[in-house]
C-alpha atoms as a PDB file:
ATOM      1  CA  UNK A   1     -31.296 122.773 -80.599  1.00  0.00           C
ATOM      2  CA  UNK A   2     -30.596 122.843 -84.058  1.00  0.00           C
ATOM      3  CA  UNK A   3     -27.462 121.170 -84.231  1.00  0.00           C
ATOM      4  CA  UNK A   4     -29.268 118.285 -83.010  1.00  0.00           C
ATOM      5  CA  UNK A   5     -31.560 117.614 -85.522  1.00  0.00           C
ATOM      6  CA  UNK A   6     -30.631 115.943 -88.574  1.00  0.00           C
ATOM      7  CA  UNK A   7     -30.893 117.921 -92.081  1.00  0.00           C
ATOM      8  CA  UNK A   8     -33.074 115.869 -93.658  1.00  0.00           C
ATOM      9  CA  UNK A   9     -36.795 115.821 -92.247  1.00  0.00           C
ATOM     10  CA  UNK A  10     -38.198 112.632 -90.655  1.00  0.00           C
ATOM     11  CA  UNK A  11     -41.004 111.765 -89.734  1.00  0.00           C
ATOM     12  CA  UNK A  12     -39.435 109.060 -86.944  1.00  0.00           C
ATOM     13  CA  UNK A  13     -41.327 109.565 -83.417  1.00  0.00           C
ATOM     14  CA  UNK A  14     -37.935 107.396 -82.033  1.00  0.00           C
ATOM     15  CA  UNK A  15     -36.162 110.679 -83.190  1.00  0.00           C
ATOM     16  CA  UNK A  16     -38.334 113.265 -81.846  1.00  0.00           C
ATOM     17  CA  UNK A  17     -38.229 110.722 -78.611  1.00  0.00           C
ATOM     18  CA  UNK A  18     -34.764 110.821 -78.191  1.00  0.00           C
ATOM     19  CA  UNK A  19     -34.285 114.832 -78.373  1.00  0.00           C
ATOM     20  CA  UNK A  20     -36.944 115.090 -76.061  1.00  0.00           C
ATOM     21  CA  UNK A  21     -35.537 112.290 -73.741  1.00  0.00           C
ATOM     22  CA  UNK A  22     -31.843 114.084 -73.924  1.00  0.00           C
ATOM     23  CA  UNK A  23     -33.415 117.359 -73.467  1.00  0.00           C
ATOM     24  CA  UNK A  24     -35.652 116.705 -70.299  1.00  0.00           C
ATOM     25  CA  UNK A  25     -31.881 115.262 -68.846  1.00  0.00           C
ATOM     26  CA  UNK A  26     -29.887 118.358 -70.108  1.00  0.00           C
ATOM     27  CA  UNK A  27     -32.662 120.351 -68.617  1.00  0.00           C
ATOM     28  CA  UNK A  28     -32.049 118.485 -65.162  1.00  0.00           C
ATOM     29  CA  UNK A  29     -28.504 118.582 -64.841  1.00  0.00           C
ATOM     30  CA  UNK A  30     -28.704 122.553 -65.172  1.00  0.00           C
ATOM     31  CA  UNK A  31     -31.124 122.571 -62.125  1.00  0.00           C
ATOM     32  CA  UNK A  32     -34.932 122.986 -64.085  1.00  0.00           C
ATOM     33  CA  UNK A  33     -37.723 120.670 -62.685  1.00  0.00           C
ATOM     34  CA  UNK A  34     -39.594 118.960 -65.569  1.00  0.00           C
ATOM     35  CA  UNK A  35     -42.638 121.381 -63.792  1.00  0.00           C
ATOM     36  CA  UNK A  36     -40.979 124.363 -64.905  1.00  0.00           C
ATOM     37  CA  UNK A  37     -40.793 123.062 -68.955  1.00  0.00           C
ATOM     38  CA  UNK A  38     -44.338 122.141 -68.195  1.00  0.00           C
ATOM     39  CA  UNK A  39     -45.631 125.248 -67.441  1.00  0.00           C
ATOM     40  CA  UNK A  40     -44.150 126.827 -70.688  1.00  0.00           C
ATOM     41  CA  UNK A  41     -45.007 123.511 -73.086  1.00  0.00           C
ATOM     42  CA  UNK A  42     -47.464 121.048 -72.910  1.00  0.00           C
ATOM     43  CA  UNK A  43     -45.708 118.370 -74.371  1.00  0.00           C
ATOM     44  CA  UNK A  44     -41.309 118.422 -74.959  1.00  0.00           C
ATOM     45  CA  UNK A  45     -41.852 115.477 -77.691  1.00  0.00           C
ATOM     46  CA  UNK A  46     -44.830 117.548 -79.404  1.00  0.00           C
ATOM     47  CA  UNK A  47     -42.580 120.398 -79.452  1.00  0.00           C
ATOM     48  CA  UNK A  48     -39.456 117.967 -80.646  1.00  0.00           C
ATOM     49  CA  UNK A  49     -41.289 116.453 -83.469  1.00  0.00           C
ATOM     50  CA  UNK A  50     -42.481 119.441 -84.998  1.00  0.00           C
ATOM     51  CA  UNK A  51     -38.715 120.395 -85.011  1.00  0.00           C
ATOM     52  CA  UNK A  52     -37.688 117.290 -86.647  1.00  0.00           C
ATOM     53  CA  UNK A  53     -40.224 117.428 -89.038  1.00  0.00           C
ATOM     54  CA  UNK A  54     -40.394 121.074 -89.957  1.00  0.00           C
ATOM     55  CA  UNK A  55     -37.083 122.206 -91.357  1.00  0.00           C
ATOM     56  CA  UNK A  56     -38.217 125.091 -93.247  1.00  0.00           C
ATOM     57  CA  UNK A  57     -35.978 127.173 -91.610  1.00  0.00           C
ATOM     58  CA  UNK A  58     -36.692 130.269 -89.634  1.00  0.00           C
ATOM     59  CA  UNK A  59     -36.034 130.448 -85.921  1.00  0.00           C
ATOM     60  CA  UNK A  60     -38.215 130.277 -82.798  1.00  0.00           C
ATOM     61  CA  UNK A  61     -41.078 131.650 -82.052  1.00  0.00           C
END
């Protein structure tokens, strides 16, 4: 995911929007129902915009 996300934090929602969007469509060409990402997170932008806006570093949880 990371190499999608600019370097610089932002605080755009269009951003966080737009990763979500193109991940939800990367997610269905490779076969997984937008139940199955539903079951693990409530909410793809929610999880998207912390990403954009948290750059901190580390890796996932």
């Amino acid at each position: 995911m990371t190499e999608n996300i600019a370097d610089d934090p932002s605080m755009d929602p269009g951003a966080a929007t737009d990763l979500a969007d193109r991940a939800m469509a990367e997610a269905a060409r490779d076969g997984i129902a937008p139940r199955e990402i539903e079951e693990e997170v409530d909410s793809v932008f929610a999880v998207m915009f912390e990403a954009v806006t948290n750059r901190s570093g580390g890796g996932s949880e």
